[in-house]
PDB file of N, CA and C in Angstrom:
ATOM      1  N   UNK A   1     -43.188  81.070 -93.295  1.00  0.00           N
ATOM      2  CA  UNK A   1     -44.454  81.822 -93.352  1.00  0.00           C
ATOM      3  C   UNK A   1     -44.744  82.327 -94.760  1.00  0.00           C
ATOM      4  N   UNK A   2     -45.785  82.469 -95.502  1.00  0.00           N
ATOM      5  CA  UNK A   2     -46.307  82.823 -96.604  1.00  0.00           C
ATOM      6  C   UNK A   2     -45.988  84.098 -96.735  1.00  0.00           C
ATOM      7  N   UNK A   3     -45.129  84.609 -98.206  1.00  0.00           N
ATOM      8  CA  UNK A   3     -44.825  86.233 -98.045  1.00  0.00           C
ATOM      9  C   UNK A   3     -43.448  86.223 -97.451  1.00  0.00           C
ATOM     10  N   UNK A   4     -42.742  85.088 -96.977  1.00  0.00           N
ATOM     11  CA  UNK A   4     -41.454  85.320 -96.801  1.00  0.00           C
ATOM     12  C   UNK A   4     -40.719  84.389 -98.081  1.00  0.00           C
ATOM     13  N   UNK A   5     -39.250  85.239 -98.110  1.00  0.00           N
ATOM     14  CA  UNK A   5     -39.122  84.053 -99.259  1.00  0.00           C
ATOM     15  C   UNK A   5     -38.934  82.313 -98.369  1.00  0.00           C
ATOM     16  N   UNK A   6     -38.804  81.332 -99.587  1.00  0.00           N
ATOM     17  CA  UNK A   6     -38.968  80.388 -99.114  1.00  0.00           C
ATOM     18  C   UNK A   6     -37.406  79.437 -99.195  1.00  0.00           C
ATOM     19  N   UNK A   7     -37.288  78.621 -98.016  1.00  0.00           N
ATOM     20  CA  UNK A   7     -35.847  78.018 -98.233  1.00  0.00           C
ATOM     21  C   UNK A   7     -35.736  76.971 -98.907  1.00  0.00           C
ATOM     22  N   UNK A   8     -34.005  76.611 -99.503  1.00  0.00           N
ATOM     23  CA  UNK A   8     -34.445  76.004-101.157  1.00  0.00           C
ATOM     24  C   UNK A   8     -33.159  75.435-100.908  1.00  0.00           C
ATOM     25  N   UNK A   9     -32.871  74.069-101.891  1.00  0.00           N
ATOM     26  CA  UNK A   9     -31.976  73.085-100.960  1.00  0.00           C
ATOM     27  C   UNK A   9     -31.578  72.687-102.605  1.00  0.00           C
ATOM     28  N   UNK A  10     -29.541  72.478-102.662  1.00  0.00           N
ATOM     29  CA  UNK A  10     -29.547  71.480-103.861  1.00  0.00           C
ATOM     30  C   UNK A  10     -30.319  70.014-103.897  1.00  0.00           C
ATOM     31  N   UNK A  11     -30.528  69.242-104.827  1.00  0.00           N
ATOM     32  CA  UNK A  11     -31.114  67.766-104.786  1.00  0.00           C
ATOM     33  C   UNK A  11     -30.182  67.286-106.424  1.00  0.00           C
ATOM     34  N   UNK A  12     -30.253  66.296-106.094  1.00  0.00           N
ATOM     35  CA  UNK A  12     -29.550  64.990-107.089  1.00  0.00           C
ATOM     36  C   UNK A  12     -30.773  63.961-106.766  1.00  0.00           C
ATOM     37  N   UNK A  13     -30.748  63.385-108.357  1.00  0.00           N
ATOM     38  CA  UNK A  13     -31.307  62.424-108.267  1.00  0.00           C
ATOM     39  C   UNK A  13     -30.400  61.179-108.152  1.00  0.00           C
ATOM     40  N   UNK A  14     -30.802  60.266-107.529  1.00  0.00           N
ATOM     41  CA  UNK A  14     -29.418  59.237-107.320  1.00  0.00           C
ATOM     42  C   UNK A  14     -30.157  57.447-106.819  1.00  0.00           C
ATOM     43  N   UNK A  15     -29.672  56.900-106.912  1.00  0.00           N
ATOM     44  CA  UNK A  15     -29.871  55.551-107.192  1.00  0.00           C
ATOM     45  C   UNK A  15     -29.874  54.805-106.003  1.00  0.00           C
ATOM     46  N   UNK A  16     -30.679  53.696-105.343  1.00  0.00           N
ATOM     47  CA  UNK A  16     -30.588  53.071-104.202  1.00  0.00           C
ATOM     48  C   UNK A  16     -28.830  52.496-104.870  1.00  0.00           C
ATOM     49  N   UNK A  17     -28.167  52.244-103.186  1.00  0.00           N
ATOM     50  CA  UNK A  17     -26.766  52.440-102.746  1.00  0.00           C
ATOM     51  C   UNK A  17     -25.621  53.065-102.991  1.00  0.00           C
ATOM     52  N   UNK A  18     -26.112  54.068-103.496  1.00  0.00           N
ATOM     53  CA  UNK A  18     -25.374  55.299-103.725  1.00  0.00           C
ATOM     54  C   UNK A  18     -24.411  55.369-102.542  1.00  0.00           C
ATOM     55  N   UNK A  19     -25.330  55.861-101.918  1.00  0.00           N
ATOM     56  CA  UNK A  19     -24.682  56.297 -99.657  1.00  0.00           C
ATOM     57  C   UNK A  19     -23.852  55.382 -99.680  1.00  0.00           C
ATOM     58  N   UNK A  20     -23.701  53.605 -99.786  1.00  0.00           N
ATOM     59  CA  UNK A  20     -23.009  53.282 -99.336  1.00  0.00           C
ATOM     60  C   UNK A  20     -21.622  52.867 -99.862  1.00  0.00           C
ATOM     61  N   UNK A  21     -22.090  52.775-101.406  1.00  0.00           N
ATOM     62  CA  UNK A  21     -20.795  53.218-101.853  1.00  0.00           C
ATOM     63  C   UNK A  21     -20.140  54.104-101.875  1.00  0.00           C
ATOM     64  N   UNK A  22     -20.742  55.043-101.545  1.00  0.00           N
ATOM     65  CA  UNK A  22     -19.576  56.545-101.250  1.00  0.00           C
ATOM     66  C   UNK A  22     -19.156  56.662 -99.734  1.00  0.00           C
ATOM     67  N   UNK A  23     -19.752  55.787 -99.473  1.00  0.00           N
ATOM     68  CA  UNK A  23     -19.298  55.519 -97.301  1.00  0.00           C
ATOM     69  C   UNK A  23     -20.125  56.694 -96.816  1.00  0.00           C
ATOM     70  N   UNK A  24     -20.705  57.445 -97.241  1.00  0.00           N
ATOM     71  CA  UNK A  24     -21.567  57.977 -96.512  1.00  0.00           C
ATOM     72  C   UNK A  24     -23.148  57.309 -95.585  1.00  0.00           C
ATOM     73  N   UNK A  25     -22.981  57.737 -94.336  1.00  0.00           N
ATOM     74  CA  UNK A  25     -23.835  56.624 -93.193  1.00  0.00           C
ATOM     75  C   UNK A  25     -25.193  57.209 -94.097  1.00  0.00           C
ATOM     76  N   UNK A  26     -26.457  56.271 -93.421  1.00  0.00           N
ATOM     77  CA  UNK A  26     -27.670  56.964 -92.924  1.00  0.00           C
ATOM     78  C   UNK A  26     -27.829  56.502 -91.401  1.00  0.00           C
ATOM     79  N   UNK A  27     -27.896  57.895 -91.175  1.00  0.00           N
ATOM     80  CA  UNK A  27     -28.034  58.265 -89.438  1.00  0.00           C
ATOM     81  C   UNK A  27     -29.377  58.263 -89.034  1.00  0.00           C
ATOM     82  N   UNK A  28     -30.030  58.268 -90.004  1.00  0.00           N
ATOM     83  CA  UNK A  28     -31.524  57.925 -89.238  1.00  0.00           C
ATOM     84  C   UNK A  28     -32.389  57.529 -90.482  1.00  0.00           C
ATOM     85  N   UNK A  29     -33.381  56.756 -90.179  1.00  0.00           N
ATOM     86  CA  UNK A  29     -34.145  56.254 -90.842  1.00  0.00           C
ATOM     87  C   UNK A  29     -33.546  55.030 -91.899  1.00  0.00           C
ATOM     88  N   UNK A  30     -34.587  55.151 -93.433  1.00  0.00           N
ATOM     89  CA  UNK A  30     -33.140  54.061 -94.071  1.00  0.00           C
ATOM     90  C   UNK A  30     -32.742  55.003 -95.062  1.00  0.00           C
ATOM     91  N   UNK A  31     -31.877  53.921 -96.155  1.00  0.00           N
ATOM     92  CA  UNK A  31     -31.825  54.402 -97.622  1.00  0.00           C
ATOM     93  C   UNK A  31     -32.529  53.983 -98.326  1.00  0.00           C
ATOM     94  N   UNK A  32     -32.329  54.250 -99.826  1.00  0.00           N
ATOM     95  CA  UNK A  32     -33.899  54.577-100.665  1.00  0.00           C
ATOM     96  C   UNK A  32     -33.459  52.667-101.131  1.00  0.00           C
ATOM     97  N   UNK A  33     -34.356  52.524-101.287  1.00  0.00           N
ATOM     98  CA  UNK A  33     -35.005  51.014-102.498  1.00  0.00           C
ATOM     99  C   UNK A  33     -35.364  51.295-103.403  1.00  0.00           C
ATOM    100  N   UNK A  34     -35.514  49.978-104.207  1.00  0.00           N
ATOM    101  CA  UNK A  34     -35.800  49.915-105.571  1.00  0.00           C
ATOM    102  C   UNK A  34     -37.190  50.460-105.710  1.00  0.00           C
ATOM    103  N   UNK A  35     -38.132  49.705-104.618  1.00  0.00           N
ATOM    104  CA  UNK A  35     -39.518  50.223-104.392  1.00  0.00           C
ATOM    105  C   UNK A  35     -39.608  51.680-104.293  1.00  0.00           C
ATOM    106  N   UNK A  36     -38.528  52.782-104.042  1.00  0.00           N
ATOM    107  CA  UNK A  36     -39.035  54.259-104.322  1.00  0.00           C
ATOM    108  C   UNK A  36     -38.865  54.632-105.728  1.00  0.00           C
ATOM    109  N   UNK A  37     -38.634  53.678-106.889  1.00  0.00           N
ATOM    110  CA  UNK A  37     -38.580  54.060-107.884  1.00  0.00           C
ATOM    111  C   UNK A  37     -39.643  54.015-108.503  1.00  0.00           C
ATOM    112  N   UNK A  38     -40.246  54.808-109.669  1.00  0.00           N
ATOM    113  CA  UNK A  38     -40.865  54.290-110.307  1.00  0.00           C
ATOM    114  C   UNK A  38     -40.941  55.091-111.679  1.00  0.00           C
ATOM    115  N   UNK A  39     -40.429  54.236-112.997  1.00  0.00           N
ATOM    116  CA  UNK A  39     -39.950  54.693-114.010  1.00  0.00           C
ATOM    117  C   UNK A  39     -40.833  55.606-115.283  1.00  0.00           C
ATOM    118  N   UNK A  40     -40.252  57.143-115.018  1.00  0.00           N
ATOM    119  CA  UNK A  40     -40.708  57.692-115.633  1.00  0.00           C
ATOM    120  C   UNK A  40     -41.895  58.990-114.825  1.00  0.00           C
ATOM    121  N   UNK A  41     -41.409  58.848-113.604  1.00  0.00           N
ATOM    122  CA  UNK A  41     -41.826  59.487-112.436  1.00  0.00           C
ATOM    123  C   UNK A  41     -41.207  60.253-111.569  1.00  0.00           C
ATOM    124  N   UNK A  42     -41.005  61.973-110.818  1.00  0.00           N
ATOM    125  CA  UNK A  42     -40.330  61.816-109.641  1.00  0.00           C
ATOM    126  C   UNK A  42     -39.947  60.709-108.869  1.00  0.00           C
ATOM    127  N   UNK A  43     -39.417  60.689-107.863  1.00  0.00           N
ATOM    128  CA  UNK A  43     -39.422  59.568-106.697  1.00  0.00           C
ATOM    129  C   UNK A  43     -40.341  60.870-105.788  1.00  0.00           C
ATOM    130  N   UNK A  44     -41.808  59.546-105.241  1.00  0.00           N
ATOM    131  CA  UNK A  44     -41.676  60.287-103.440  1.00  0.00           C
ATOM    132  C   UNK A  44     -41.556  60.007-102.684  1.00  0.00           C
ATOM    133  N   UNK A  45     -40.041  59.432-102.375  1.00  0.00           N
ATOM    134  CA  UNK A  45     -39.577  59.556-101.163  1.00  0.00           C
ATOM    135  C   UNK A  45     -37.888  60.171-101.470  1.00  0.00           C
ATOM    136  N   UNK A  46     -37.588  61.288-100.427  1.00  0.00           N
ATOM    137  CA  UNK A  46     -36.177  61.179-100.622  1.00  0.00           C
ATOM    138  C   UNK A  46     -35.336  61.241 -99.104  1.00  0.00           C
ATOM    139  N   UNK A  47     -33.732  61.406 -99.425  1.00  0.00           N
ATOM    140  CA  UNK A  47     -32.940  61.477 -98.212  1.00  0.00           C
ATOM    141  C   UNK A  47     -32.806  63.330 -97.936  1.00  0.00           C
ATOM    142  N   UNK A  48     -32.306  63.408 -96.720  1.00  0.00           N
ATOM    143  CA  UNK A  48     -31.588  64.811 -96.887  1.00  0.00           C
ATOM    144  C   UNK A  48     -30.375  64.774 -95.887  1.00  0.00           C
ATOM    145  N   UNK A  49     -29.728  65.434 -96.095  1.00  0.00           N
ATOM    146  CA  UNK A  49     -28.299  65.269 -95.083  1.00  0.00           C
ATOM    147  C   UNK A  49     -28.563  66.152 -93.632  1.00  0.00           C
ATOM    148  N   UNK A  50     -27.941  65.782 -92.955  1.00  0.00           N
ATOM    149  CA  UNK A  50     -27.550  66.114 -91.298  1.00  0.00           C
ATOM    150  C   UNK A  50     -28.005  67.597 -91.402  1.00  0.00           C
ATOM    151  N   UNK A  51     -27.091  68.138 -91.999  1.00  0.00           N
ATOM    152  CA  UNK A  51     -27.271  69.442 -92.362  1.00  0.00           C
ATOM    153  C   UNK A  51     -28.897  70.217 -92.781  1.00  0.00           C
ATOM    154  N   UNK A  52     -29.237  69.697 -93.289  1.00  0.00           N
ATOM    155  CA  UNK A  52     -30.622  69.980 -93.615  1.00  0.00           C
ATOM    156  C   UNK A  52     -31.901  69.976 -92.112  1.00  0.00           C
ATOM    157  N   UNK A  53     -31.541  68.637 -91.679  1.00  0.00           N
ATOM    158  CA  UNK A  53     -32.007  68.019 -90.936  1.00  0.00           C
ATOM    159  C   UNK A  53     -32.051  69.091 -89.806  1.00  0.00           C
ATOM    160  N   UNK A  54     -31.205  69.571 -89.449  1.00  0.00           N
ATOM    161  CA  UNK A  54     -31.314  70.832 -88.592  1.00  0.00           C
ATOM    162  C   UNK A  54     -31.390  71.720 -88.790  1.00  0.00           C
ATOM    163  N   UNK A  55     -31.187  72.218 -89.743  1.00  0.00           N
ATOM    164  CA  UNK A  55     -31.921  73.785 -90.260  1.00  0.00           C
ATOM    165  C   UNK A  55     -33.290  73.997 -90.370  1.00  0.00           C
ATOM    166  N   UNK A  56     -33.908  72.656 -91.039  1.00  0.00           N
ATOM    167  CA  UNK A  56     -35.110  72.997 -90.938  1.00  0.00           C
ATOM    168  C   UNK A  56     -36.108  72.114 -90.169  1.00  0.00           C
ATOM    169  N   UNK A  57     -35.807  71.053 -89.065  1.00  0.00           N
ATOM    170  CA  UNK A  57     -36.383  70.296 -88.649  1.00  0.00           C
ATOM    171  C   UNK A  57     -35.753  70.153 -87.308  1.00  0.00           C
ATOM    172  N   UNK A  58     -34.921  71.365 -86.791  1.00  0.00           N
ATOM    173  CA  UNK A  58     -34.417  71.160 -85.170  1.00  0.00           C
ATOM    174  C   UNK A  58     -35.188  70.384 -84.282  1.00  0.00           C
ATOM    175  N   UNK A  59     -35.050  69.234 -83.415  1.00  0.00           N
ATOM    176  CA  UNK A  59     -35.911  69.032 -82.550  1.00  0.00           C
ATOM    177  C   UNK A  59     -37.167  68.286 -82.937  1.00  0.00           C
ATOM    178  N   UNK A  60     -37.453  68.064 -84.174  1.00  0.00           N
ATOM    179  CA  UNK A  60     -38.163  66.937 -84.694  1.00  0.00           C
ATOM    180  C   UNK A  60     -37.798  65.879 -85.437  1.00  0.00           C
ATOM    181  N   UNK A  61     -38.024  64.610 -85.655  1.00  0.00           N
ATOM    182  CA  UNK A  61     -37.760  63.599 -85.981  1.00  0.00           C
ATOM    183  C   UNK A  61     -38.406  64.010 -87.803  1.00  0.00           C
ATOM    184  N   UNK A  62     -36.937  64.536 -88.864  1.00  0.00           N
ATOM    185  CA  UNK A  62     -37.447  64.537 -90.290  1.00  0.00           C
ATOM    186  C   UNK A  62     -38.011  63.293 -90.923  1.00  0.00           C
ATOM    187  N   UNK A  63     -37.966  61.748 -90.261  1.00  0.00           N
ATOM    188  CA  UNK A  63     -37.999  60.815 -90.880  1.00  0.00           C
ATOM    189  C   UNK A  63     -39.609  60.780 -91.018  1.00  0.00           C
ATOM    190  N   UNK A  64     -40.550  60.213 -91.870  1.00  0.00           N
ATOM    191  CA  UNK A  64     -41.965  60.340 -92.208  1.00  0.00           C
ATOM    192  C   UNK A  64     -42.592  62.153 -92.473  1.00  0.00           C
ATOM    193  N   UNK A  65     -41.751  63.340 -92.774  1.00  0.00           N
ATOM    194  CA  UNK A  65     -42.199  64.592 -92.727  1.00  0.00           C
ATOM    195  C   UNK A  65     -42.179  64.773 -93.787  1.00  0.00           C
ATOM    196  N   UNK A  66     -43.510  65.264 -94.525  1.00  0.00           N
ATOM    197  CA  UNK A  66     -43.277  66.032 -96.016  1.00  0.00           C
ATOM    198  C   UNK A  66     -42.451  67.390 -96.424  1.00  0.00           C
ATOM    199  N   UNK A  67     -42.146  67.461 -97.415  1.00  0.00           N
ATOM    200  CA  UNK A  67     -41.180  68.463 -98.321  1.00  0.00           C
ATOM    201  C   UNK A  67     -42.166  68.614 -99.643  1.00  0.00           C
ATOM    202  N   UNK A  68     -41.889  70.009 -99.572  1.00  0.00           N
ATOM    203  CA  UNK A  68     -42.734  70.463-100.289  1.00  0.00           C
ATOM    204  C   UNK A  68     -41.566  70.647-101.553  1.00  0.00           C
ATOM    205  N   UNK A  69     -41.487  70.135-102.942  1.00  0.00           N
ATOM    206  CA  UNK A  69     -40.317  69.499-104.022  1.00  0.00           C
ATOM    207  C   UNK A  69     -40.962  70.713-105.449  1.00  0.00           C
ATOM    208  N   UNK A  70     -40.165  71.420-105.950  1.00  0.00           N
ATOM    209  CA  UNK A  70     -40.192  72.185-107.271  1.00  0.00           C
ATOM    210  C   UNK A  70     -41.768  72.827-107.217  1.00  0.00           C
ATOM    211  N   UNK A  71     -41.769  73.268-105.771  1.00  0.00           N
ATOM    212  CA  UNK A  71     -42.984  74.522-105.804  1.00  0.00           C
ATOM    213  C   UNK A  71     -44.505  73.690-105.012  1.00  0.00           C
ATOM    214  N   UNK A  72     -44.559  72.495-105.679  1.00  0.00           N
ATOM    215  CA  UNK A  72     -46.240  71.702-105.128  1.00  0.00           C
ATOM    216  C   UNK A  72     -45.745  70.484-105.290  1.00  0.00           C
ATOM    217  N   UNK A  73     -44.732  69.700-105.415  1.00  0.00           N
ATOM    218  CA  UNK A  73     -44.781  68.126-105.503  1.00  0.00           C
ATOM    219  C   UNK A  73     -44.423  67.818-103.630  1.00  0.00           C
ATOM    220  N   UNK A  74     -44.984  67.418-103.055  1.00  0.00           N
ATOM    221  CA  UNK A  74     -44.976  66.604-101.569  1.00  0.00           C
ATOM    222  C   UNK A  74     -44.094  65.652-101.609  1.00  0.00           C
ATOM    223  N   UNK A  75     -43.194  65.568-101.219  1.00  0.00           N
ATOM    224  CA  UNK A  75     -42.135  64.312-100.956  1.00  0.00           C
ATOM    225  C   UNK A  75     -42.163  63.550 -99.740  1.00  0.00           C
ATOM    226  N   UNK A  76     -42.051  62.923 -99.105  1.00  0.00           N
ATOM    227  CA  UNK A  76     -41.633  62.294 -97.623  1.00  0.00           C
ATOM    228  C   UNK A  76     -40.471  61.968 -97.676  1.00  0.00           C
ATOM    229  N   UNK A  77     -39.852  62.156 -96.446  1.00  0.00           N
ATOM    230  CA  UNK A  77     -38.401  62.131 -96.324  1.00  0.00           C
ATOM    231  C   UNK A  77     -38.297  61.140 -95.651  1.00  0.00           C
ATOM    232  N   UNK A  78     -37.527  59.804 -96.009  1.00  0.00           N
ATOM    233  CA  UNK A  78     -37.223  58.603 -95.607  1.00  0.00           C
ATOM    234  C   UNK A  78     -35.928  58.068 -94.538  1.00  0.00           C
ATOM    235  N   UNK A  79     -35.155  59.216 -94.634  1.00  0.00           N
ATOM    236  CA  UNK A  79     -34.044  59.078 -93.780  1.00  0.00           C
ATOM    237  C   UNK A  79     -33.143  60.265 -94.054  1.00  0.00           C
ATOM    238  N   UNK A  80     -32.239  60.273 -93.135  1.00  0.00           N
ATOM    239  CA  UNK A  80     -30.919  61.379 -93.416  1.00  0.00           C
ATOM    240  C   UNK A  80     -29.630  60.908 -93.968  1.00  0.00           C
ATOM    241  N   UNK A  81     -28.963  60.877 -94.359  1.00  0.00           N
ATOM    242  CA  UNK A  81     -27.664  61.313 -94.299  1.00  0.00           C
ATOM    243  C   UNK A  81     -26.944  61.741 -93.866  1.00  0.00           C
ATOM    244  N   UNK A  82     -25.192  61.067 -93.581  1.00  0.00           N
ATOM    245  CA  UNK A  82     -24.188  62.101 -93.418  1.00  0.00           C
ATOM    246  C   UNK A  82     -23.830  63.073 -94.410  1.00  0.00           C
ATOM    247  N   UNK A  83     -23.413  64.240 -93.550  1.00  0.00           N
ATOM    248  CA  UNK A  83     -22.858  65.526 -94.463  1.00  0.00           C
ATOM    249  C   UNK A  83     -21.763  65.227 -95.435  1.00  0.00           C
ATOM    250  N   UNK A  84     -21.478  65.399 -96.661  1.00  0.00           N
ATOM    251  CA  UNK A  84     -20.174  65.321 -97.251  1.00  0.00           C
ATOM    252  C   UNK A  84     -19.814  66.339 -98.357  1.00  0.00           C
ATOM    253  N   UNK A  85     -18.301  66.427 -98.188  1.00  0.00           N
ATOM    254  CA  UNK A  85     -18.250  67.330 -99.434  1.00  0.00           C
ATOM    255  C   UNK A  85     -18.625  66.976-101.096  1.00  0.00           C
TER     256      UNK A  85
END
């Protein structure tokens, strides 16, 4: 709600097959492609982990939902992740 503070998440920027070289799954949706790049630009699309996924999206499907990124940039979230340390 507006007037409350707002919740705020680490992010890495990171490279299509990242996830799977580190053996971490995607549990829903996919992982990123070359096509979410584009050089010299945010990316908009990103992942978020399990963890996220339920804190702020209990009970809805995060895959196609915008994120609101460094105050006003809109992201769409393309898939999840497993949790890892």
């Amino acid at each position: 709600p507006e007037g409350q503070p707002q919740p705020g998440a680490n992010w890495r920027f990171v490279s299509p097959g990242l996830f799977e070289a580190l053996g971490m799954r995607v549990v829903r949706g996919r992982d990123l492609d070359e096509g979410d790049q584009r050089v010299g630009e945010f990316p908009s699309r990103v992942l978020i982990n399990e963890t996220f996924a339920q804190r702020y999206f209990d009970g809805v499907d995060p895959v196609g939902q915008q994120i609101v990124f460094l105050g006003d940039e809109h992201k769409e979230i393309v898939g999840v992740v497993s949790d890892t340390r």
